[in-house]
ModelCIF file with pLDDT and N, C-alpha, C, O atoms, coordinates in Angstrom:
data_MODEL
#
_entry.id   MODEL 
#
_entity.id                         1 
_entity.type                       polymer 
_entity.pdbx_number_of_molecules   1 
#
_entity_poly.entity_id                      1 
_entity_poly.type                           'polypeptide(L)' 
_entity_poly.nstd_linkage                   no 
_entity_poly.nstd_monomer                   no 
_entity_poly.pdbx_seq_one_letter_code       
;(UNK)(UNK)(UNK)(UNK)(UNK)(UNK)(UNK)(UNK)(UNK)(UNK)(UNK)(UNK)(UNK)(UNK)(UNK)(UNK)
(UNK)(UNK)(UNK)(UNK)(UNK)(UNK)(UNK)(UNK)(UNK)(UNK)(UNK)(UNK)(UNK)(UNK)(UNK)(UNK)
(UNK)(UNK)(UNK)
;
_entity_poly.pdbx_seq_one_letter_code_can   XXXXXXXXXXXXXXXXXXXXXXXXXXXXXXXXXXX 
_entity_poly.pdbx_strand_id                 A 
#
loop_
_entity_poly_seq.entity_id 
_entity_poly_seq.num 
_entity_poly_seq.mon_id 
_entity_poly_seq.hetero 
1 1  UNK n 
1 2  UNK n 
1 3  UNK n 
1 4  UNK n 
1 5  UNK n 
1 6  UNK n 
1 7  UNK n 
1 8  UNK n 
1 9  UNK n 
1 10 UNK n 
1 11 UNK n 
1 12 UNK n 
1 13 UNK n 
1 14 UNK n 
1 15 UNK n 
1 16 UNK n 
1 17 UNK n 
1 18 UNK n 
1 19 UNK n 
1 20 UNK n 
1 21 UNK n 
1 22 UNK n 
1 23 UNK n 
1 24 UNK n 
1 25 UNK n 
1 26 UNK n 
1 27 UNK n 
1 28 UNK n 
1 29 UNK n 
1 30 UNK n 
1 31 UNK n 
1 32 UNK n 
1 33 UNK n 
1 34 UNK n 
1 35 UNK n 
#
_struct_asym.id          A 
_struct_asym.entity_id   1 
#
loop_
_ma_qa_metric.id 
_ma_qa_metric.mode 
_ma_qa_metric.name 
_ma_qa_metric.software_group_id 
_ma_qa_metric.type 
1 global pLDDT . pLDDT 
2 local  pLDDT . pLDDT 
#
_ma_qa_metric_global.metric_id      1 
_ma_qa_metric_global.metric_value   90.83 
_ma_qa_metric_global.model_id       1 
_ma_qa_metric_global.ordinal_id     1 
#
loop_
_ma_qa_metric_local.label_asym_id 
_ma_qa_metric_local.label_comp_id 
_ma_qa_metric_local.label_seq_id 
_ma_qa_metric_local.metric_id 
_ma_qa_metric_local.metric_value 
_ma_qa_metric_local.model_id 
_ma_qa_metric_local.ordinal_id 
A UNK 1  2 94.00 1 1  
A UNK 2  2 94.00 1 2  
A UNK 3  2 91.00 1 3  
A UNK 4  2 90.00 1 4  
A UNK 5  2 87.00 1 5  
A UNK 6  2 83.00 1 6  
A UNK 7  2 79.00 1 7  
A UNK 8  2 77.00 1 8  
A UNK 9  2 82.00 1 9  
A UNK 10 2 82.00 1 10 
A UNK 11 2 86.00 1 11 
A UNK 12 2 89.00 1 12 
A UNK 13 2 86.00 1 13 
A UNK 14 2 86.00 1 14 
A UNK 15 2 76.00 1 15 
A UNK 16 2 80.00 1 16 
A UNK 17 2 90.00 1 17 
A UNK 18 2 92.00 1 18 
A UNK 19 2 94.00 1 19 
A UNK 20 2 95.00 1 20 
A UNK 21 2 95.00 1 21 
A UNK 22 2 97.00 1 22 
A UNK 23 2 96.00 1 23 
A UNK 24 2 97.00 1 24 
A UNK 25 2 97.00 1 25 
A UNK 26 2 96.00 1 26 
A UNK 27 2 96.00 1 27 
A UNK 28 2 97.00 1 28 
A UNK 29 2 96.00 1 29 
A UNK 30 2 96.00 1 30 
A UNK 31 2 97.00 1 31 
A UNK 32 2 97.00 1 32 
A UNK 33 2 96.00 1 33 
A UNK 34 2 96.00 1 34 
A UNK 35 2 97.00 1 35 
#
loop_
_atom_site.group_PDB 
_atom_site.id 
_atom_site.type_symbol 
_atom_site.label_atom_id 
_atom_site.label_alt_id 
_atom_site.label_comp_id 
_atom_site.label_asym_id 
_atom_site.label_entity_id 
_atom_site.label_seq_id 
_atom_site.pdbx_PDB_ins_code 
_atom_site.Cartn_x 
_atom_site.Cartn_y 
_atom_site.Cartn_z 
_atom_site.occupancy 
_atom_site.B_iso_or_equiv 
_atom_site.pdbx_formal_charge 
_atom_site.auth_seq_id 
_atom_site.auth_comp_id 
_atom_site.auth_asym_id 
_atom_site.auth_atom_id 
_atom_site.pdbx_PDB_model_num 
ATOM 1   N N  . UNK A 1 1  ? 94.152  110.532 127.971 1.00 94.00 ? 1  UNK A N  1 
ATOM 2   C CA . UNK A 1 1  ? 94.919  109.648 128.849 1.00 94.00 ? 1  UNK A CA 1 
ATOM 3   C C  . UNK A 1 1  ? 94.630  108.193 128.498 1.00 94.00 ? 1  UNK A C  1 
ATOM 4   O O  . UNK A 1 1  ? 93.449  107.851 128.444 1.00 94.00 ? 1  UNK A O  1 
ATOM 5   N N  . UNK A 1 2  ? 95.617  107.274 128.245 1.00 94.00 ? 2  UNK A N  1 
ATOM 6   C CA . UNK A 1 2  ? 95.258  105.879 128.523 1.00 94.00 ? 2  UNK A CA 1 
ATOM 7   C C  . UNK A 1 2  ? 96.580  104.780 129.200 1.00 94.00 ? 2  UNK A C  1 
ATOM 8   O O  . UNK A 1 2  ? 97.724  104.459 128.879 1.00 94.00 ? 2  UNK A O  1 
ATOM 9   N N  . UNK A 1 3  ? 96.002  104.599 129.858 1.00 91.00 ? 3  UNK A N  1 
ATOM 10  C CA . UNK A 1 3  ? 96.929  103.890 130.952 1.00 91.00 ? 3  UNK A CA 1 
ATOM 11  C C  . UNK A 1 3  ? 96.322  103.111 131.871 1.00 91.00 ? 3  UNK A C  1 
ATOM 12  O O  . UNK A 1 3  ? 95.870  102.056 131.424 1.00 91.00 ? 3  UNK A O  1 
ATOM 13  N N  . UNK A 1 4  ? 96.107  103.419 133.593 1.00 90.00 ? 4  UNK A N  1 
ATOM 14  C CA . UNK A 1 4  ? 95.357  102.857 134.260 1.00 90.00 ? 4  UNK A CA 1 
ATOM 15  C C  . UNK A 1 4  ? 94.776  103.561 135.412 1.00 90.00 ? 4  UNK A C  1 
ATOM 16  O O  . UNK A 1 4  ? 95.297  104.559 135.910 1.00 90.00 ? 4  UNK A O  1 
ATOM 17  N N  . UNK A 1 5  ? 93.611  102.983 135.853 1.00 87.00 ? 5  UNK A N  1 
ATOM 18  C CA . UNK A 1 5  ? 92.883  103.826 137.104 1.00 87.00 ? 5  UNK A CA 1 
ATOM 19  C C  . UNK A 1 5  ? 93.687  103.995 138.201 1.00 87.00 ? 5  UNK A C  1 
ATOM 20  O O  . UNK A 1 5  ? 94.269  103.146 138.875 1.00 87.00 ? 5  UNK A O  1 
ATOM 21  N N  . UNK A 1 6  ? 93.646  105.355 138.317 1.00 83.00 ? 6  UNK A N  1 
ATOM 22  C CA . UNK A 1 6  ? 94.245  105.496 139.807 1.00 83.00 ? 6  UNK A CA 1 
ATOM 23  C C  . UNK A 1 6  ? 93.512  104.666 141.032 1.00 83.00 ? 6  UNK A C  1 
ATOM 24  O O  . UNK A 1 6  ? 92.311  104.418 140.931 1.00 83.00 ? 6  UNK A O  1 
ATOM 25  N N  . UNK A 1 7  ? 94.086  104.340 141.921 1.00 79.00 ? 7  UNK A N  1 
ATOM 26  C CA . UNK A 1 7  ? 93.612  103.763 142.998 1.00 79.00 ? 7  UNK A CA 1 
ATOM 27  C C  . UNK A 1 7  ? 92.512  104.017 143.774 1.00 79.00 ? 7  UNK A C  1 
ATOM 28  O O  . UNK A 1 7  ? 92.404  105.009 144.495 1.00 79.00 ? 7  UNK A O  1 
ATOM 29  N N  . UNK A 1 8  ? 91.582  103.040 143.634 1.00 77.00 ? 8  UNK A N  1 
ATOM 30  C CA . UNK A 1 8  ? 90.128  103.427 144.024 1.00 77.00 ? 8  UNK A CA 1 
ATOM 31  C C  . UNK A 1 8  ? 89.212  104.443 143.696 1.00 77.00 ? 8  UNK A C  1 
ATOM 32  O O  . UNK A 1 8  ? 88.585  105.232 144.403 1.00 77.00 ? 8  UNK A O  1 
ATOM 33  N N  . UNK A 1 9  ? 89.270  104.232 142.262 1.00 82.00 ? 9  UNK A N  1 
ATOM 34  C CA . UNK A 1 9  ? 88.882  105.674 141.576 1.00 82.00 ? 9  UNK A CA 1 
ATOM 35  C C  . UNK A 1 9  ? 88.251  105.188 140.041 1.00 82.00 ? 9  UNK A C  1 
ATOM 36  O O  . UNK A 1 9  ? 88.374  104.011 139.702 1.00 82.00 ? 9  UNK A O  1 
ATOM 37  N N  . UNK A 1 10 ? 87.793  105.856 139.442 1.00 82.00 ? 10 UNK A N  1 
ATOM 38  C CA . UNK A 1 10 ? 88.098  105.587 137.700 1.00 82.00 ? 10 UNK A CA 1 
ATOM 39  C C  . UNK A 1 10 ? 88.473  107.207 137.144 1.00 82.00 ? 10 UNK A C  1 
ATOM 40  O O  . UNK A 1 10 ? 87.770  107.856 136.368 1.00 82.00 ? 10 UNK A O  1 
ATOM 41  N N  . UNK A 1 11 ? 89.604  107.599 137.684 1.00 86.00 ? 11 UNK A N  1 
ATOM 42  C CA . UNK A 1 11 ? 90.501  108.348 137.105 1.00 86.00 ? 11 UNK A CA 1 
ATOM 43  C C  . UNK A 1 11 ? 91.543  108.079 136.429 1.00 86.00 ? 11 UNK A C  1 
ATOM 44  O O  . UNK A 1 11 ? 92.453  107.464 136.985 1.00 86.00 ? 11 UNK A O  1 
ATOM 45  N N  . UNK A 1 12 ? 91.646  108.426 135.232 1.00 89.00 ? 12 UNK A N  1 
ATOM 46  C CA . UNK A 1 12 ? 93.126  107.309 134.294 1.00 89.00 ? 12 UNK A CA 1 
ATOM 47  C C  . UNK A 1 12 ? 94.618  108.308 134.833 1.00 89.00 ? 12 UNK A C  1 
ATOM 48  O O  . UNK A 1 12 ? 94.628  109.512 135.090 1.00 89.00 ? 12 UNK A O  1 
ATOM 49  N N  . UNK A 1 13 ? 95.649  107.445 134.878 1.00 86.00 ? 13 UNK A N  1 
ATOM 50  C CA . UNK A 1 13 ? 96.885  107.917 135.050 1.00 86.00 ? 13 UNK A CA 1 
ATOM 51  C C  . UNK A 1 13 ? 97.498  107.488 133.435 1.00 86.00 ? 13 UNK A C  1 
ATOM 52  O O  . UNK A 1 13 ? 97.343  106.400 132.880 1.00 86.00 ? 13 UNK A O  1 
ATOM 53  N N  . UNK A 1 14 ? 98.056  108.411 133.022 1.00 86.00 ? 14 UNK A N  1 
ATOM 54  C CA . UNK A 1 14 ? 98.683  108.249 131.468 1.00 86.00 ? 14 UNK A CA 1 
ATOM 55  C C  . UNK A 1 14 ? 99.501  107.137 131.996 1.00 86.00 ? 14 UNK A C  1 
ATOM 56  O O  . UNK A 1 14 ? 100.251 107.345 132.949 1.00 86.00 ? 14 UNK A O  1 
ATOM 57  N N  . UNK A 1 15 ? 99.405  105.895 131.410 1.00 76.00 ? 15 UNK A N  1 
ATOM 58  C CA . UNK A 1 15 ? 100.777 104.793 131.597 1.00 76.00 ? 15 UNK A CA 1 
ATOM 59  C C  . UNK A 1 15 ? 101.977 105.127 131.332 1.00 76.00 ? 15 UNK A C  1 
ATOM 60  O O  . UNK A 1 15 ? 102.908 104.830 132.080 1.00 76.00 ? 15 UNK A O  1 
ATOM 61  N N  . UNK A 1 16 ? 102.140 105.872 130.091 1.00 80.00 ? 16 UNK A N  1 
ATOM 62  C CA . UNK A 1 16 ? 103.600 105.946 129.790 1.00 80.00 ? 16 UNK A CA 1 
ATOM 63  C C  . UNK A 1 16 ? 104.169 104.924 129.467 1.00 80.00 ? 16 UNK A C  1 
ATOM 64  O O  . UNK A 1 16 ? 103.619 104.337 128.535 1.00 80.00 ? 16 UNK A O  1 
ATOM 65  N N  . UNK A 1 17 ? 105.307 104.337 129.972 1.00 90.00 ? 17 UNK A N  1 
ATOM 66  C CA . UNK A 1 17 ? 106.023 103.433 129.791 1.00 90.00 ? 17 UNK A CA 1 
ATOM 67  C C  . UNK A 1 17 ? 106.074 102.027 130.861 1.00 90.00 ? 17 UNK A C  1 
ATOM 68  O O  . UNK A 1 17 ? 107.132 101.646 131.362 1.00 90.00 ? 17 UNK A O  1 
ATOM 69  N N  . UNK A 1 18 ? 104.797 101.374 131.095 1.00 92.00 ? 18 UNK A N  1 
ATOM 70  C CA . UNK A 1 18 ? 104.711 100.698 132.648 1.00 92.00 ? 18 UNK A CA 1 
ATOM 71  C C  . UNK A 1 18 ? 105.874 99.580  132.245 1.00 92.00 ? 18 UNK A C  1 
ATOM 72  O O  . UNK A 1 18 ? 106.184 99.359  131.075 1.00 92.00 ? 18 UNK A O  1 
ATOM 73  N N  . UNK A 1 19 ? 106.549 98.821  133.532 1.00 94.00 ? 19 UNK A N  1 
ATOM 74  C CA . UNK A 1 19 ? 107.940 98.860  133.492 1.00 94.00 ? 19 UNK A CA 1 
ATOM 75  C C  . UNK A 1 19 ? 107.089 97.379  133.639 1.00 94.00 ? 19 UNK A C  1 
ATOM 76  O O  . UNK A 1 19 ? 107.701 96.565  132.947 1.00 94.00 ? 19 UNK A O  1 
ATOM 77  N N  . UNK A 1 20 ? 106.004 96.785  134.230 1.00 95.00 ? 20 UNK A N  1 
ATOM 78  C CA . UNK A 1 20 ? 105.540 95.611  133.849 1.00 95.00 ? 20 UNK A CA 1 
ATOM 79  C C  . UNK A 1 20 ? 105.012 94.801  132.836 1.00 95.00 ? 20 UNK A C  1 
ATOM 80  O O  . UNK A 1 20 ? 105.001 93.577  132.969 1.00 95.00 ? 20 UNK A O  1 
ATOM 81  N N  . UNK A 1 21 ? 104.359 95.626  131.353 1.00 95.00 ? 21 UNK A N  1 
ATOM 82  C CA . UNK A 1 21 ? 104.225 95.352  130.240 1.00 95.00 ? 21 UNK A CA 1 
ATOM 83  C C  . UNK A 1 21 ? 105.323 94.991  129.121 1.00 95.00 ? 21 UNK A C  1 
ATOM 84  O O  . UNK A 1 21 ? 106.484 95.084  129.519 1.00 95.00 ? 21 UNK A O  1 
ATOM 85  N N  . UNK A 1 22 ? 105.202 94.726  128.231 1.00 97.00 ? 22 UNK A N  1 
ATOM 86  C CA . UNK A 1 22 ? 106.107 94.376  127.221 1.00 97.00 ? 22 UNK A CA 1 
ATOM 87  C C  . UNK A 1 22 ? 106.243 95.692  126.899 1.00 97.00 ? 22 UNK A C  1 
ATOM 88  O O  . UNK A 1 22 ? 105.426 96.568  127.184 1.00 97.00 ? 22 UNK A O  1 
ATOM 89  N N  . UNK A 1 23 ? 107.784 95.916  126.010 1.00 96.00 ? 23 UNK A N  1 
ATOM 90  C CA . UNK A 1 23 ? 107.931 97.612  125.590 1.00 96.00 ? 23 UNK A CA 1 
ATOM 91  C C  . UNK A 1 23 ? 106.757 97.447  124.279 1.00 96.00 ? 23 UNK A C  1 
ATOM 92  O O  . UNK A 1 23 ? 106.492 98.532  123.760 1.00 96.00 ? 23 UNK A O  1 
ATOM 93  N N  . UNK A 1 24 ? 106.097 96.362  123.741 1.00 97.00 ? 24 UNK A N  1 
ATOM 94  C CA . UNK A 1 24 ? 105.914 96.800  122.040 1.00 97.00 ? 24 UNK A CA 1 
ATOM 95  C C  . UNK A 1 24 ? 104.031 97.020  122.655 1.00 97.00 ? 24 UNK A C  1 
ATOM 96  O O  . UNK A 1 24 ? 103.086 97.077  121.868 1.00 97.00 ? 24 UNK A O  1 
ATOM 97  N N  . UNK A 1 25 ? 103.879 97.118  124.376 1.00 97.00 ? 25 UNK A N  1 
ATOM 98  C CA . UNK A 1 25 ? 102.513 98.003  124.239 1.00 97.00 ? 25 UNK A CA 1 
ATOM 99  C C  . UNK A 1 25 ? 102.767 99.237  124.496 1.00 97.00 ? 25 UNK A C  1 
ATOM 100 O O  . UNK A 1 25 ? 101.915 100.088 124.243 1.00 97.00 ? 25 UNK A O  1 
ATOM 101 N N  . UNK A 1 26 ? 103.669 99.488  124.905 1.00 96.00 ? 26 UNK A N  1 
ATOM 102 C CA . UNK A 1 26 ? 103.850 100.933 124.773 1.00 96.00 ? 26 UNK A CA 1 
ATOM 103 C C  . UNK A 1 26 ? 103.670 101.485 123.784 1.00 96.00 ? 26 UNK A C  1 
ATOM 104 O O  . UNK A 1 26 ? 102.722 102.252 123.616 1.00 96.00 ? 26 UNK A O  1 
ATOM 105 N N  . UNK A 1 27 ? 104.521 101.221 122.931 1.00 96.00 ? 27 UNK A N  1 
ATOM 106 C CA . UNK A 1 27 ? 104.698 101.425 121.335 1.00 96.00 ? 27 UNK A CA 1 
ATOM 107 C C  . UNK A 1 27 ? 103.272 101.462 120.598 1.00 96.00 ? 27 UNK A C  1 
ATOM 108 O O  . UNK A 1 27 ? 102.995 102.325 119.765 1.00 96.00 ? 27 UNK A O  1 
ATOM 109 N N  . UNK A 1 28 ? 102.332 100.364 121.019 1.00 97.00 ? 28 UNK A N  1 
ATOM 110 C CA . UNK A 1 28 ? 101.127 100.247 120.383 1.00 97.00 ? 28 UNK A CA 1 
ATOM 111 C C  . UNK A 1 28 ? 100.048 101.210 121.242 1.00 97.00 ? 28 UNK A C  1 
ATOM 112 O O  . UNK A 1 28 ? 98.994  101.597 120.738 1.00 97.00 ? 28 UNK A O  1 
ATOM 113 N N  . UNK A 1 29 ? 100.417 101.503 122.454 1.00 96.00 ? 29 UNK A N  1 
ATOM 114 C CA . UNK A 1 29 ? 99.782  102.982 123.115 1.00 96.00 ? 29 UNK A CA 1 
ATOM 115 C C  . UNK A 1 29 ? 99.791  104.200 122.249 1.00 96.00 ? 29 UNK A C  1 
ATOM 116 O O  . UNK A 1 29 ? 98.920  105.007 121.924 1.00 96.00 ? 29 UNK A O  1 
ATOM 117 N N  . UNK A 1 30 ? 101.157 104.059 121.964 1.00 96.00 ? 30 UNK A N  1 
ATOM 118 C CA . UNK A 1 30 ? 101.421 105.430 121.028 1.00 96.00 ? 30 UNK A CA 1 
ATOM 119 C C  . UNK A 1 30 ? 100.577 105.767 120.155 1.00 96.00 ? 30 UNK A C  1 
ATOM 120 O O  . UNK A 1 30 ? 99.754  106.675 120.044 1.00 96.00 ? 30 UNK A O  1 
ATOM 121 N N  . UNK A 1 31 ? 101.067 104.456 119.240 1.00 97.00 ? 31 UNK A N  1 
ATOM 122 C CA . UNK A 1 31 ? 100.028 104.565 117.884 1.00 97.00 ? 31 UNK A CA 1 
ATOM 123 C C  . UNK A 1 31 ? 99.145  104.925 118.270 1.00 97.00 ? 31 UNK A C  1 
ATOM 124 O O  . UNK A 1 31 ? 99.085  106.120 117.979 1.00 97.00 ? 31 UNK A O  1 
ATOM 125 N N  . UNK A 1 32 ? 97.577  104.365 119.278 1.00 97.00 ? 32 UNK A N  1 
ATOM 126 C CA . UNK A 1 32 ? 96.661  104.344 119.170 1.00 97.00 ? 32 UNK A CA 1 
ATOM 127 C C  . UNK A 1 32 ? 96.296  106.286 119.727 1.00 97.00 ? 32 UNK A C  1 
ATOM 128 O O  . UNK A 1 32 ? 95.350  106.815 119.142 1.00 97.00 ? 32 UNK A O  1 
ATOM 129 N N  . UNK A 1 33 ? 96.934  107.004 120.606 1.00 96.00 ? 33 UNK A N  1 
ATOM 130 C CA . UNK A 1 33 ? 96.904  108.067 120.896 1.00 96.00 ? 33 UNK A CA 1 
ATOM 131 C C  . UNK A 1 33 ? 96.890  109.025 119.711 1.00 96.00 ? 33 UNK A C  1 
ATOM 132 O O  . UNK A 1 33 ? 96.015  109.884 119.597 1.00 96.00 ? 33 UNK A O  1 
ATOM 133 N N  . UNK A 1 34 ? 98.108  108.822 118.624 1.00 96.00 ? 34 UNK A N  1 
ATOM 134 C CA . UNK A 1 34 ? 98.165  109.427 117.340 1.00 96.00 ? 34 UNK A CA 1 
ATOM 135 C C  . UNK A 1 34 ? 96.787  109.264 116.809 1.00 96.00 ? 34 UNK A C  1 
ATOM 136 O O  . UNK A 1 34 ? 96.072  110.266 116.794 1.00 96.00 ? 34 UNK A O  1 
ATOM 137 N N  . UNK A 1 35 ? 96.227  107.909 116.283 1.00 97.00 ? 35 UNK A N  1 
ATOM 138 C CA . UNK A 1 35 ? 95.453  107.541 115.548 1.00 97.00 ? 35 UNK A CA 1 
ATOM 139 C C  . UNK A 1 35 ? 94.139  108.384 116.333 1.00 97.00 ? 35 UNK A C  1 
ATOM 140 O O  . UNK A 1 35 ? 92.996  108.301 115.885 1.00 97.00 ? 35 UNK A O  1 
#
């Protein structure tokens, strides 16, 4: 998983596609999941 902590927690929620970031970290999420 890499994304962000669920709420009041340090449990990760997969980000996916967060609609507040630029699309090209998504893109660079990807990569780094592959890699």
């Amino acid at each position: 998983n890499i994304g962000f902590y669920a709420k009041k927690s340090h449990r990760v929620i997969d980000g996916g596609d967060c609609l507040l970031q630029p699309e090209e970290f998504t893109t660079i999420t990807e990569i780094f999941r592959k890699w």
